[in-house]
C-alpha atoms as a PDB file:
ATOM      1  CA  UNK A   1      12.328 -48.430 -24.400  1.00  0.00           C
ATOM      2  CA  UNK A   2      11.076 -49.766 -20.900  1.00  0.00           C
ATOM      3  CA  UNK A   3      12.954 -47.119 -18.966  1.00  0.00           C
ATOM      4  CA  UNK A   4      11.089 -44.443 -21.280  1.00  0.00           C
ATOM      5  CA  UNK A   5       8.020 -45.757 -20.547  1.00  0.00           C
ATOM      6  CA  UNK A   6       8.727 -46.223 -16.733  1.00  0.00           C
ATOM      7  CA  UNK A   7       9.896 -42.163 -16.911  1.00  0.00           C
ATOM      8  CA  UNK A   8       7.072 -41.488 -18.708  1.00  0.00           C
ATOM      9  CA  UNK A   9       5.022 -43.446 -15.784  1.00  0.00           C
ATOM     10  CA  UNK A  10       6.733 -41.606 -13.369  1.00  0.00           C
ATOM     11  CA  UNK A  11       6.267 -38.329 -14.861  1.00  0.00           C
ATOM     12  CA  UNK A  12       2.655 -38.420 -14.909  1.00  0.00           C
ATOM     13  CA  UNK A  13       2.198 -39.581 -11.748  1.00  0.00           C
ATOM     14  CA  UNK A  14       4.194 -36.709 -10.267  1.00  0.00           C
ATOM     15  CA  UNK A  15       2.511 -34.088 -12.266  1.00  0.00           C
ATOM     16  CA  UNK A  16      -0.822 -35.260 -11.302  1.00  0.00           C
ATOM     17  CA  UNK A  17       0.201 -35.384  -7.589  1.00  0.00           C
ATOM     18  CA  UNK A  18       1.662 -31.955  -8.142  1.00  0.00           C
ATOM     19  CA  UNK A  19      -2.133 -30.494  -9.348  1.00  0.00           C
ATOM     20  CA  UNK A  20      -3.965 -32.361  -6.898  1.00  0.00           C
ATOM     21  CA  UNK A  21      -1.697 -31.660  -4.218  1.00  0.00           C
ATOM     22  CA  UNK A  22      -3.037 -28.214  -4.021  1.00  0.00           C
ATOM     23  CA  UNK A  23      -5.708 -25.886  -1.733  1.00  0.00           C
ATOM     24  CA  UNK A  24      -6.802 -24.741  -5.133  1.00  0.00           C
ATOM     25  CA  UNK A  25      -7.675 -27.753  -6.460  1.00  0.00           C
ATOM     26  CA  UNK A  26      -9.264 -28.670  -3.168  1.00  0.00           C
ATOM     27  CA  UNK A  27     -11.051 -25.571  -3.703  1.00  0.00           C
ATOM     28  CA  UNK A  28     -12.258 -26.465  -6.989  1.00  0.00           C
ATOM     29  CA  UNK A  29     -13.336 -30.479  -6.001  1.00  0.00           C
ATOM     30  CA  UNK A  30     -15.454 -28.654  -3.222  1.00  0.00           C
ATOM     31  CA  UNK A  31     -17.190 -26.587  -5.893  1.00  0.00           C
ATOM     32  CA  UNK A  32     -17.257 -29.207  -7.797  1.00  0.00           C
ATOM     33  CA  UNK A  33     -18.919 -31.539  -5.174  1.00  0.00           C
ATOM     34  CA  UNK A  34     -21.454 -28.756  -4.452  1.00  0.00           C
ATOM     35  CA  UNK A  35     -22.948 -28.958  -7.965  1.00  0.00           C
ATOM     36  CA  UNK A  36     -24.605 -31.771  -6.805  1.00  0.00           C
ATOM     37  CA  UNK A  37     -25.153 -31.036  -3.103  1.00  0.00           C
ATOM     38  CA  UNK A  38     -29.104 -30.036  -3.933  1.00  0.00           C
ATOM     39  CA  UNK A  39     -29.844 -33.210  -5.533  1.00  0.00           C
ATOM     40  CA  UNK A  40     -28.657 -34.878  -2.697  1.00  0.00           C
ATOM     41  CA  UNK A  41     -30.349 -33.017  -0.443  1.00  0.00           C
ATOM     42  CA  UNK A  42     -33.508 -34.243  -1.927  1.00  0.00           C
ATOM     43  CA  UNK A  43     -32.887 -37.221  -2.131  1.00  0.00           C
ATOM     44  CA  UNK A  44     -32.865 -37.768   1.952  1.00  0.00           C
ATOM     45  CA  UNK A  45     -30.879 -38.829   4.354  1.00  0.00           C
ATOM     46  CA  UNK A  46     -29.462 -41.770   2.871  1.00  0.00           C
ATOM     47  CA  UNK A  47     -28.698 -39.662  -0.467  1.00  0.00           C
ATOM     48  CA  UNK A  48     -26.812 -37.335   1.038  1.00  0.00           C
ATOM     49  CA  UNK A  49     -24.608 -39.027   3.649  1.00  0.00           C
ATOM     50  CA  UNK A  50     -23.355 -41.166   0.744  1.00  0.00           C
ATOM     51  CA  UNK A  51     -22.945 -37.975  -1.314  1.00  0.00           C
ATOM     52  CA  UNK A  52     -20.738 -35.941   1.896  1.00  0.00           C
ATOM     53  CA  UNK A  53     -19.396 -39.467   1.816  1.00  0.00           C
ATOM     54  CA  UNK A  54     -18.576 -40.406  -1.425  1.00  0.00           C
ATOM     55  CA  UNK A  55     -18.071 -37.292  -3.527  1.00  0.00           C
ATOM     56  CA  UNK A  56     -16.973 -34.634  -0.532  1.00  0.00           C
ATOM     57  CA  UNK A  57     -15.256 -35.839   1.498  1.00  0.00           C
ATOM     58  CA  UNK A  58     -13.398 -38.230  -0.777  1.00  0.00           C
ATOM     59  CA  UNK A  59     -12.956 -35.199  -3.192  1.00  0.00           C
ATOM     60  CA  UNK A  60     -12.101 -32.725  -0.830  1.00  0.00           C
ATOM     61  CA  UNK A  61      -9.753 -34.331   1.833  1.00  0.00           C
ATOM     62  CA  UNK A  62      -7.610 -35.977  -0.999  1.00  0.00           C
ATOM     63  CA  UNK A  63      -6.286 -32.734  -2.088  1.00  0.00           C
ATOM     64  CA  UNK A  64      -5.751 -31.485   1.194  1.00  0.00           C
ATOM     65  CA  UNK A  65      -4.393 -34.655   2.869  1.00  0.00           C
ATOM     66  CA  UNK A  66      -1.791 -33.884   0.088  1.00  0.00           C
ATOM     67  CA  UNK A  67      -1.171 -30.855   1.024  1.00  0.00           C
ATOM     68  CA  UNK A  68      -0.802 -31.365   4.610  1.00  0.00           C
ATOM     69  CA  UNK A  69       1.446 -34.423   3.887  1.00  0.00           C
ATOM     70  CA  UNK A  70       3.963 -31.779   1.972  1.00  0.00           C
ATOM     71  CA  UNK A  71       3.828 -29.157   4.659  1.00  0.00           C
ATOM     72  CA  UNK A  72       5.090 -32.586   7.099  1.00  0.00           C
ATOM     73  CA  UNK A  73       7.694 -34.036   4.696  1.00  0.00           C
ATOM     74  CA  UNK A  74       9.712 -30.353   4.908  1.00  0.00           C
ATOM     75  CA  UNK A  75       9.130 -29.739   8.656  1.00  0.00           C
ATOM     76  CA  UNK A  76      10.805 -33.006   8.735  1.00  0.00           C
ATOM     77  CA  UNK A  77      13.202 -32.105   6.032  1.00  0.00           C
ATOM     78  CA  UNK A  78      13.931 -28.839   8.101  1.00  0.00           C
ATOM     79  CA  UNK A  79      14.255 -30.612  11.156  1.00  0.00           C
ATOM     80  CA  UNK A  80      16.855 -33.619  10.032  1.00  0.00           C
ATOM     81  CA  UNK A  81      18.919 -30.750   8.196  1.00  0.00           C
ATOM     82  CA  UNK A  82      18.839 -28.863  11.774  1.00  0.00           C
ATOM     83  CA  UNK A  83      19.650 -32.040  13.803  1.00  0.00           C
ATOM     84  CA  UNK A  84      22.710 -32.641  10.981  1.00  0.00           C
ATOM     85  CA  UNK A  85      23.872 -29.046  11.112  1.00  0.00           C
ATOM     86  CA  UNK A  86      23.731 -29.830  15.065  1.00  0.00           C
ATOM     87  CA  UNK A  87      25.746 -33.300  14.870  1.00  0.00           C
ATOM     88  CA  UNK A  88      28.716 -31.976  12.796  1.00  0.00           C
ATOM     89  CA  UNK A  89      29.224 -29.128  15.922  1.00  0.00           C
ATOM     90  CA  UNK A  90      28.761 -31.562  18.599  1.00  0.00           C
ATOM     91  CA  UNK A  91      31.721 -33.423  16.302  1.00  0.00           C
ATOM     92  CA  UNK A  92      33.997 -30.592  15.164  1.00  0.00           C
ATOM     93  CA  UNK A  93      33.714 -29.466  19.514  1.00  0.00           C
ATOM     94  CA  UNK A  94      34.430 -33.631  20.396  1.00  0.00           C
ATOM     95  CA  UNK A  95      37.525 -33.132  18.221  1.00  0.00           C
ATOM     96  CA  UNK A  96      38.482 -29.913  19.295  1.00  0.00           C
ATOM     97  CA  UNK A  97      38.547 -31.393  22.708  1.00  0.00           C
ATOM     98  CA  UNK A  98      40.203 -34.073  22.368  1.00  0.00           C
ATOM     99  CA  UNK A  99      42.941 -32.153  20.592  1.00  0.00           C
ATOM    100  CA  UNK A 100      43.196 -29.738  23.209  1.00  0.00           C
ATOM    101  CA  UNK A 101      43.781 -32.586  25.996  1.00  0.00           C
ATOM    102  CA  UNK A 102      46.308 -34.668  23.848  1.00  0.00           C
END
């Protein structure tokens, strides 16, 4: 029963991350945030840095922190794939030569 529930766990948190993840839910925080960009405007200064603060930048810049943190996990995934395609020639050419010379 525990391993259900951590799956279930597990599930949810990857299917939120999945939504959130997105431009187009960064999209939607940021017109979500601007529903209440007026009343922070008058409520001053003070109002409104905590509100580009605490509901826009916070809202915003989660989603695409996410997203930008994908795009760098597969440039990375692309790149060690690349460097291991690379390091099986460099071995299959170190045997060849060393066949050749024995």
């Amino acid at each position: 029963m525990a391993d259900a529930y951590r799956r279930g766990k597990e599930w949810l948190a990857l299917t939120i991350c999945q939504l959130v993840g997105t431009m187009e839910c960064a999209a939607v925080f940021t017109g979500l945030a601007l529903v209440s960009l007026p009343a922070a405007i008058h409520g001053g200064v003070a109002t409104l840095i905590a509100w580009t603060a605490q509901t826009f930048l916070q809202l915003v810049l989660l989603s695409v922190i996410m997203v930008g943190q994908d795009i760098q996990q597969r440039k990375h995934d692309e790149s060690r794939a690349l460097l291991e395609e690379l390091h099986e020639m460099h071995r299959e050419i170190h045997q060849i030569l060393t066949a050749d010379s024995a």
